[in-house]
Structures are given as structure tokens and as C-alpha cells.
Protein backbone atom coordinates (compact mmCIF):
# COMPACT_ATOMS: atom_id res chain seq x y z
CA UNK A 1 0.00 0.00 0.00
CA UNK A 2 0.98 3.65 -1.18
CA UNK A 3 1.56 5.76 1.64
CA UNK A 4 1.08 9.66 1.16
CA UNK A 5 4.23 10.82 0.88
CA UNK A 6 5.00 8.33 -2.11
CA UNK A 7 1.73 9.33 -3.98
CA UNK A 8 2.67 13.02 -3.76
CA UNK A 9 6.30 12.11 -4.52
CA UNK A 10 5.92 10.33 -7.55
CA UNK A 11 3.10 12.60 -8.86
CA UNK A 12 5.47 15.74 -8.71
CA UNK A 13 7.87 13.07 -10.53
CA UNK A 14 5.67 12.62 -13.45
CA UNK A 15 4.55 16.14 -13.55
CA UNK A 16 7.94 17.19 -14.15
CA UNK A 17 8.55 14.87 -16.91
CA UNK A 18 5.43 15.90 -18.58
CA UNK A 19 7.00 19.15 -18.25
CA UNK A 20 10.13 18.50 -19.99
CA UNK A 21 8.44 16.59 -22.98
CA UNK A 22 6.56 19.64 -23.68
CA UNK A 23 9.83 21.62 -23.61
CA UNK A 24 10.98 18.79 -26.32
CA UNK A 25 7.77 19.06 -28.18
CA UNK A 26 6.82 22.81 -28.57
CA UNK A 27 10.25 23.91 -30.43
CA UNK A 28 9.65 20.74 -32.92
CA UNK A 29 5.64 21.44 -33.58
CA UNK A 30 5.80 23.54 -37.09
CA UNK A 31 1.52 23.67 -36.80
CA UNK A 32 0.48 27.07 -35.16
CA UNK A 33 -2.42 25.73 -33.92
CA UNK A 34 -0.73 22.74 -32.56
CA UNK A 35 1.87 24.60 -31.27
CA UNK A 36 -0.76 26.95 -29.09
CA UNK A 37 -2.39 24.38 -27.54
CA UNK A 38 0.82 22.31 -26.44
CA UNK A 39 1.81 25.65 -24.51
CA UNK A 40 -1.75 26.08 -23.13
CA UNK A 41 -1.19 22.45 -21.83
CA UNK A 42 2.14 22.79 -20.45
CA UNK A 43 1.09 26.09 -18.57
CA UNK A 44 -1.42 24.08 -17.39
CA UNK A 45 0.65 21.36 -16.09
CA UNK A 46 3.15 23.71 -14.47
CA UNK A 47 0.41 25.77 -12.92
CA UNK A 48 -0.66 21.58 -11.15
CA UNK A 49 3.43 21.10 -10.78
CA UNK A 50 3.56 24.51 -8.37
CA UNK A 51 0.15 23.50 -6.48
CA UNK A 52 1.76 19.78 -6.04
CA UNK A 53 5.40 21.26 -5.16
CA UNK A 54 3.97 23.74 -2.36
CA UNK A 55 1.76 20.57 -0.44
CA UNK A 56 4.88 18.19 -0.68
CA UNK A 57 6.84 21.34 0.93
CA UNK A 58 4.23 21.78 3.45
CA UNK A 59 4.60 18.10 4.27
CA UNK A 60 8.26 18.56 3.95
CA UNK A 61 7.97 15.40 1.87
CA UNK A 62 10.51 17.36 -0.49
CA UNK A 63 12.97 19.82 0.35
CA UNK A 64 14.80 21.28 -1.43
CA UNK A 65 18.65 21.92 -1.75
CA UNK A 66 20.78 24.21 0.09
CA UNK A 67 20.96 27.58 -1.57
CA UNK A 68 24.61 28.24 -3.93
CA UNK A 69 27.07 30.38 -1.92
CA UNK A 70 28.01 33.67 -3.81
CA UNK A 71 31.81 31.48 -4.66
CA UNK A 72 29.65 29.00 -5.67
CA UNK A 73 27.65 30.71 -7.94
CA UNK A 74 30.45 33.22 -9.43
CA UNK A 75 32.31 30.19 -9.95
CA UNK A 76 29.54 29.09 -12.49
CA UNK A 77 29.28 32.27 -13.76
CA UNK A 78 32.67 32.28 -14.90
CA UNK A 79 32.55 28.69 -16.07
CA UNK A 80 29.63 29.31 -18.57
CA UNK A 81 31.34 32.58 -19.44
CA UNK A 82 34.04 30.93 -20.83
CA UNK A 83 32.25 28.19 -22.85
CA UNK A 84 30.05 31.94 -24.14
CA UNK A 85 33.37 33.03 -26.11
């Protein structure tokens, strides 16, 4: 038996890799109207992935990772700044 915590869990799973077919879909989809309704979806789906995110932080059935220190992130910064040129 499926206790709560999984449910939620693997529901915010799935949501989020609904979400990243759409971001594989939309950019292929040449049809306008097609195109217009996959975003309609997708906002859709990430307006459910924000509603599922907040209860399984309520919960604390997901938390999230410690913020980046400022090194941290300048160190990125500079990483991806070189790849740029």
C-alpha cells in the first residue's frame, strides 16, 4: 500500500517529466495551432506542478537543496562565461 508521501512524490515526478516533454515538443511542432495548444497544456501542467510542489513542501515530503554560496555561484558564472566566447 501507497503511503502519502510516495503518492505526492511520484506525482510531482511525473509532472515534471510531462514538463520536460513539452519543452521537447513545442520547439519541434511547425503547426500554429498545434503549437498553441501544447503551450496552453504545459502552462497548465506547471500551474498543477507549483500546487503539487507547495503541499509536498508543506509536508516537507521534499525539500529542497541548500541555496549556492556567492563562490559558488560566481564560480559558475565564470565557467559558462568561458564556454560563451
Amino acid at each position: 500500500m501507497l503511503d502519502e508521501k510516495t503518492m505526492v512524490t511520484d506525482t510531482l515526478n511525473g509532472v515534471n517529466g510531462e514538463l520536460t516533454k513539452f519543452g521537447e515538443m513545442i520547439p519541434q511542432t511547425e503547426n500554429k495551432e498545434l503549437k498553441q495548444c501544447l503551450k496552453q497544456i504545459r502552462n497548465e501542467c506547471e500551474m498543477s506542478q507549483e500546487k503539487i510542489y507547495q503541499v509536498a513542501r508543506e509536508k516537507s515530503y521534499y525539500v529542497p537543496a541548500a541555496k549556492a554560496s556567492a563562490q559558488e555561484i560566481n564560480h559558475v558564472k565564470s565557467v559558462l562565461t568561458g564556454i560563451a566566447k
